[in-house]
Protein backbone atom coordinates (compact mmCIF):
# COMPACT_ATOMS: atom_id res chain seq x y z
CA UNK A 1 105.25 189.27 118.70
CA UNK A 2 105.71 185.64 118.88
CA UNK A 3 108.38 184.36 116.02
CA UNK A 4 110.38 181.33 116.35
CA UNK A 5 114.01 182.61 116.83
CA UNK A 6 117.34 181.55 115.18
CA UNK A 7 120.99 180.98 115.76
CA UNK A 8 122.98 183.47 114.37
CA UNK A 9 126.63 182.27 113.45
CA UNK A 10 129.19 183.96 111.68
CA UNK A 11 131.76 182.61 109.11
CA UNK A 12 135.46 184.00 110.46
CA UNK A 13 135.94 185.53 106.93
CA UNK A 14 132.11 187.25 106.14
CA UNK A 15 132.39 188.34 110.65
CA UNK A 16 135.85 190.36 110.25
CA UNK A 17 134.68 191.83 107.30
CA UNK A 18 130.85 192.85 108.88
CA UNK A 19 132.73 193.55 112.05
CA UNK A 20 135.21 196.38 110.07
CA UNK A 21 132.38 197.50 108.17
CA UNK A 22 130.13 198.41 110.56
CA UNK A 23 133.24 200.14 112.85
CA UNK A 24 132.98 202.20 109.77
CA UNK A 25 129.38 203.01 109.31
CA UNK A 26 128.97 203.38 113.33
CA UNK A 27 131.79 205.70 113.47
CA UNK A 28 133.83 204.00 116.11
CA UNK A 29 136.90 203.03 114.02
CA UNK A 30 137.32 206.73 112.79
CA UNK A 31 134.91 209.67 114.20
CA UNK A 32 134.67 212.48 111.81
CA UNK A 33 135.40 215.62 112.54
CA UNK A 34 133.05 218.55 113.13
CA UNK A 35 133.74 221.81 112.19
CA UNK A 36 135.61 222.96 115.37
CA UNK A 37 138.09 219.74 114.51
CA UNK A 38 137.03 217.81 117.63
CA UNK A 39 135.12 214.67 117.28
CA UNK A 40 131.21 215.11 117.21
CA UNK A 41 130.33 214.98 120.74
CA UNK A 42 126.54 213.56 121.79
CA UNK A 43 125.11 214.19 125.47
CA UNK A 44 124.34 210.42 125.78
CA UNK A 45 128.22 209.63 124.86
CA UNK A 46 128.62 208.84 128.37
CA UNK A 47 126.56 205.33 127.57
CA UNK A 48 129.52 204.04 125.61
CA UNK A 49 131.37 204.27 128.94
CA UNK A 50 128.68 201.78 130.29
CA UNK A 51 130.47 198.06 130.08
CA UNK A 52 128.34 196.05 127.73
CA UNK A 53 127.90 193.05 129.57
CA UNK A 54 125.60 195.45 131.76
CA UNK A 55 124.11 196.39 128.74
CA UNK A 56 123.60 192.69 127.65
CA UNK A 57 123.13 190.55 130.23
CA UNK A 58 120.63 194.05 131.61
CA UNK A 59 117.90 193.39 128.58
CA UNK A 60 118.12 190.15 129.06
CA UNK A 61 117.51 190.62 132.91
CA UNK A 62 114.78 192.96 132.78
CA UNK A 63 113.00 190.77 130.11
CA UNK A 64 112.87 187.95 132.70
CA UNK A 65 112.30 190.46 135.59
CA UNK A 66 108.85 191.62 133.65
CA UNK A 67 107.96 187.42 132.73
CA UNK A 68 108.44 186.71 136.38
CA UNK A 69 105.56 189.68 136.81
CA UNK A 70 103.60 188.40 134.29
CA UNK A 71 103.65 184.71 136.00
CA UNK A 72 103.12 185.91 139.53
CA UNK A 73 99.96 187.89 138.20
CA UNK A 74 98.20 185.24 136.26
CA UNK A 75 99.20 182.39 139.47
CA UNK A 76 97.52 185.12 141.77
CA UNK A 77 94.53 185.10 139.02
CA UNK A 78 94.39 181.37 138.71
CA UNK A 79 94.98 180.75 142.56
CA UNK A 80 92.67 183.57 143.98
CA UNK A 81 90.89 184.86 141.90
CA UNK A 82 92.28 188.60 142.07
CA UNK A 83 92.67 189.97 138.79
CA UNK A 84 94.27 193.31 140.09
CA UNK A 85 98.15 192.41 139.14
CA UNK A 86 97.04 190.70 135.96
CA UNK A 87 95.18 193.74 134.80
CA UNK A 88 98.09 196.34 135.67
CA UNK A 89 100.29 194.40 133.73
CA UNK A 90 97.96 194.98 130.61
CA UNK A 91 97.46 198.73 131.63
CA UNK A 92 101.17 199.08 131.54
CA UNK A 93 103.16 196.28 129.98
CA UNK A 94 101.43 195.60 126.65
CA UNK A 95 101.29 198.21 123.69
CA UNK A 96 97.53 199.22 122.41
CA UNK A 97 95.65 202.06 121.26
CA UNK A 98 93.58 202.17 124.57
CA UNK A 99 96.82 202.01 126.79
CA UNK A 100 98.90 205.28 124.68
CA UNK A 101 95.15 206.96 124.71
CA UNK A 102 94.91 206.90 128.53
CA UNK A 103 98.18 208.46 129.11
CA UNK A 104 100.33 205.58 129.63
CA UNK A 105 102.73 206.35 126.73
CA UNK A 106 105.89 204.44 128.47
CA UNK A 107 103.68 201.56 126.83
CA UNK A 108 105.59 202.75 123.65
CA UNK A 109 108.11 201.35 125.56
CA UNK A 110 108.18 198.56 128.10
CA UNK A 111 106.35 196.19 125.65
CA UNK A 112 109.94 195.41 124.19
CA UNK A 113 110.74 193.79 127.27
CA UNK A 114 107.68 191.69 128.20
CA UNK A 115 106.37 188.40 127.48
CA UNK A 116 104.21 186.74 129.21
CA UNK A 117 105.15 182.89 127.88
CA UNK A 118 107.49 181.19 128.73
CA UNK A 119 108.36 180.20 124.35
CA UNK A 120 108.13 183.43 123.58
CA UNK A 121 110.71 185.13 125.81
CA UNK A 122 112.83 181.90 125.19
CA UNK A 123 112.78 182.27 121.46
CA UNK A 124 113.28 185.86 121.92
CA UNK A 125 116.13 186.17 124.39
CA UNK A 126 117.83 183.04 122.33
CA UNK A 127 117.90 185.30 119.13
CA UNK A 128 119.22 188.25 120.96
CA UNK A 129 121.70 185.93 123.00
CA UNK A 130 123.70 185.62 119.83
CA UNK A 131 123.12 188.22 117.20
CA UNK A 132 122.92 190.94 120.18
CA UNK A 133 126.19 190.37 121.52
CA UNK A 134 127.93 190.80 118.14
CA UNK A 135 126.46 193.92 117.31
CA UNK A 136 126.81 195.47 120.82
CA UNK A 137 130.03 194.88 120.51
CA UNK A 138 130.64 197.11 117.72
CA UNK A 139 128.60 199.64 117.38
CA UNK A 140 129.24 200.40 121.06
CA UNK A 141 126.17 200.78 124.15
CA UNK A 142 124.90 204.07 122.78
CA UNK A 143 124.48 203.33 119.04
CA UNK A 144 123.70 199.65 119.62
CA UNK A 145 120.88 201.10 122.41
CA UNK A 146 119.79 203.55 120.14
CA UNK A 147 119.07 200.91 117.47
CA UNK A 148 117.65 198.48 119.68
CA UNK A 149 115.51 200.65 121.96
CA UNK A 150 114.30 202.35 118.52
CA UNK A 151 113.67 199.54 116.61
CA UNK A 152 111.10 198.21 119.67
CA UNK A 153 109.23 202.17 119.60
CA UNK A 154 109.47 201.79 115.62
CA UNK A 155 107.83 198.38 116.62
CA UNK A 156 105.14 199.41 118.53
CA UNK A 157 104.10 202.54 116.69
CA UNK A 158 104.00 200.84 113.76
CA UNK A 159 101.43 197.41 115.42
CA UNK A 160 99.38 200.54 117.06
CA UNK A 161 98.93 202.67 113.46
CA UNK A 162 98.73 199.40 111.36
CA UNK A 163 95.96 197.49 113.24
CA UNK A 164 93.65 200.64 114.33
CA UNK A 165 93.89 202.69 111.60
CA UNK A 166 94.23 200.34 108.89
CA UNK A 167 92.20 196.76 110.19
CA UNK A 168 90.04 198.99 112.52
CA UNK A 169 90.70 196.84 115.94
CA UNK A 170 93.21 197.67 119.02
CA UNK A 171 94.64 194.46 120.02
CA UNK A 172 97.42 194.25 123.07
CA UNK A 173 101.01 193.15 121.70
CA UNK A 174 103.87 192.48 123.90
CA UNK A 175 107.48 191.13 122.97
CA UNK A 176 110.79 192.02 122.03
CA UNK A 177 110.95 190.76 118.39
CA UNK A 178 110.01 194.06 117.17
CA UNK A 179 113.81 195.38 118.56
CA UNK A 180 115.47 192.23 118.15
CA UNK A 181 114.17 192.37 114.70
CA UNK A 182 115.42 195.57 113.71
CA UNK A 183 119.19 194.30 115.38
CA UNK A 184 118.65 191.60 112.43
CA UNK A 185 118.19 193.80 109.57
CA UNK A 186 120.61 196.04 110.47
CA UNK A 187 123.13 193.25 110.60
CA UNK A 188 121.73 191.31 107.02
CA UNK A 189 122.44 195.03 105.68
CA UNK A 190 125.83 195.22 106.98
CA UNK A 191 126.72 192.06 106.51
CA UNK A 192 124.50 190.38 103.90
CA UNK A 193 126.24 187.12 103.49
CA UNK A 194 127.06 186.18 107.05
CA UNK A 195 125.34 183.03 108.09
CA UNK A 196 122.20 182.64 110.19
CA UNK A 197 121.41 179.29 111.09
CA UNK A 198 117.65 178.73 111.72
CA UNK A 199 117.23 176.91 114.83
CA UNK A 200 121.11 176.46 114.94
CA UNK A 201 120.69 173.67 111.80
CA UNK A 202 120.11 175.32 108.63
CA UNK A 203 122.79 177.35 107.52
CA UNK A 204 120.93 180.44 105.31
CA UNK A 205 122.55 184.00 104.49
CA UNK A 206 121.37 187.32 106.18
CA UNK A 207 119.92 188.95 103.83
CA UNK A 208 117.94 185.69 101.74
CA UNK A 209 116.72 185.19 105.75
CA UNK A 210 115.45 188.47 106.56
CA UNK A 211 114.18 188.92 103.04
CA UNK A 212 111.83 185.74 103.72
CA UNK A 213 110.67 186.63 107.02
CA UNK A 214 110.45 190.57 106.03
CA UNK A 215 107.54 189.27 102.79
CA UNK A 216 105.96 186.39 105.27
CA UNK A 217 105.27 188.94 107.98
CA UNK A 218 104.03 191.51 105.20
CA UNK A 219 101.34 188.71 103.76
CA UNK A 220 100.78 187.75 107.35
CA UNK A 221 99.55 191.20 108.31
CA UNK A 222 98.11 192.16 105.66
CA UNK A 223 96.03 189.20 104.80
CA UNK A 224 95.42 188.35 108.38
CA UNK A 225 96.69 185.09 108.46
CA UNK A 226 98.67 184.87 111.72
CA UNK A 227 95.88 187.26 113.97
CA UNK A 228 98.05 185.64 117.65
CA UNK A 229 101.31 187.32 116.46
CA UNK A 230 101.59 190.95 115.74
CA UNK A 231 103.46 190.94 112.39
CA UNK A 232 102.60 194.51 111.71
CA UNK A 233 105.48 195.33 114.43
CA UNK A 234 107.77 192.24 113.20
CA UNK A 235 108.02 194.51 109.94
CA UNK A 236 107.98 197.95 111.27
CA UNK A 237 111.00 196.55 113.52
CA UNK A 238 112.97 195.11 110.52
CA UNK A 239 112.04 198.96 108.20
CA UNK A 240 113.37 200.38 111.74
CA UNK A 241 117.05 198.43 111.59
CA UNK A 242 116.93 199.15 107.61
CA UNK A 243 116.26 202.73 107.91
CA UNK A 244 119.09 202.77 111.12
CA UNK A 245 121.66 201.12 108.23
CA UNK A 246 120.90 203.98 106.24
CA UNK A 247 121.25 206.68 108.30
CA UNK A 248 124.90 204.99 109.18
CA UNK A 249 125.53 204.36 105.57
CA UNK A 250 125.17 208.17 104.38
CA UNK A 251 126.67 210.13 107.54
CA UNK A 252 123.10 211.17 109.32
């Protein structure tokens, strides 16, 4: 899910707005009431007792965790000739038809945090480095997880139905743009005038940004013109942050 990543920075005025706003829609600022009176409990609201630079600084961690895996496999290929690590690491750290079909259905999962290039986690883990933190922040660990962890599932359901039901082939995809993605979209909904600057430079506003990249990857995967990067889950991952607004936005 290779994408070149950007610097997200926020305008004081259009951030303390977004960051009120989303309080709001994530319930934090005010939690309604259930019928009882109490606050709506949840059996995962023990996650928002989890400090968030665990929650941070962990996705970041485990991404490099799995990349050190990945490099230690292919050296061991290159070096010796022993394919055996390189080919678990496909068996259980990429996300394909072939892998779900054979049982290993945490491959829904752990393909969010693996990359096996050293660009692509960089561009990655730079975009989540500073749109993560911001949204983390205030939506709290569970919500933010819960957005994060199901824009990456959103991700790779949506590469797995797209390219073998639709283009008839079962490619491997790996990469956490699908969930980093979806953290984008969210935030262009929320906050559709805060600044991203591509590559820290260009100054653009949310939403005009993930509007472009949303119809690019949408061409791209339907006209096949960028086959190396798995744009099918770049735009399930954005519908997944998009449809996560939503369900904030009306109470669900």
């Amino acid at each position: 899910m290779n994408r070149a990543s950007t610097l997200a920075r926020h305008n004081d005025t259009n951030f303390q707005s977004a960051w009120l706003k989303i309080r709001q829609l994530s319930g934090r600022a005010r939690p309604p009431p259930d019928s009882t009176g109490g606050s709506r409990k949840s059996p995962l609201d023990f996650l928002d007792q989890v400090p968030e630079n665990l929650i941070f600084y962990g996705i970041i961690g485990t991404n490099g965790a799995i990349f050190l895996m990945w490099f230690l496999a292919k050296k061991r290929y290159e070096v010796e000739g022993d394919s055996t690590a390189l080919r678990f690491m496909y068996q259980n750290f990429t996300g394909s038809w072939a892998n779900f079909s054979s049982g290993r259905i945490w491959t829904l999962l752990t393909p969010m945090f693996s990359h096996s290039g050293f660009q692509h986690i960089l561009f990655n883990m730079f975009t989540f480095y500073f749109l993560g933190r911001s949204v983390l922040t205030i939506l709290g660990t569970r919500r933010f997880l819960s957005l994060y962890i199901g824009g990456g599932l959103v991700s790779s359901l949506g590469s797995m139905f797209w390219n073998n039901s639709v283009k008839g082939r079962d490619p491997s995809s790996l990469g956490a743009s699908g969930a980093v993605f979806a953290t984008c979209s969210f935030l262009a909904c929320v906050a559709p005038w805060m600044t991203f600057s591509i590559y820290g430079i260009i100054p653009v506003p949310a939403f005009i940004f993930t509007s472009g990249v949303f119809a690019f990857d949408l061409y791209s995967a339907m006209t096949d013109k960028r086959q190396g990067t798995d744009t099918a889950g770049h735009v399930a991952g954005m519908l997944a942050g998009i449809g996560y607004f939503l369900l904030k936005r009306f109470g669900l």
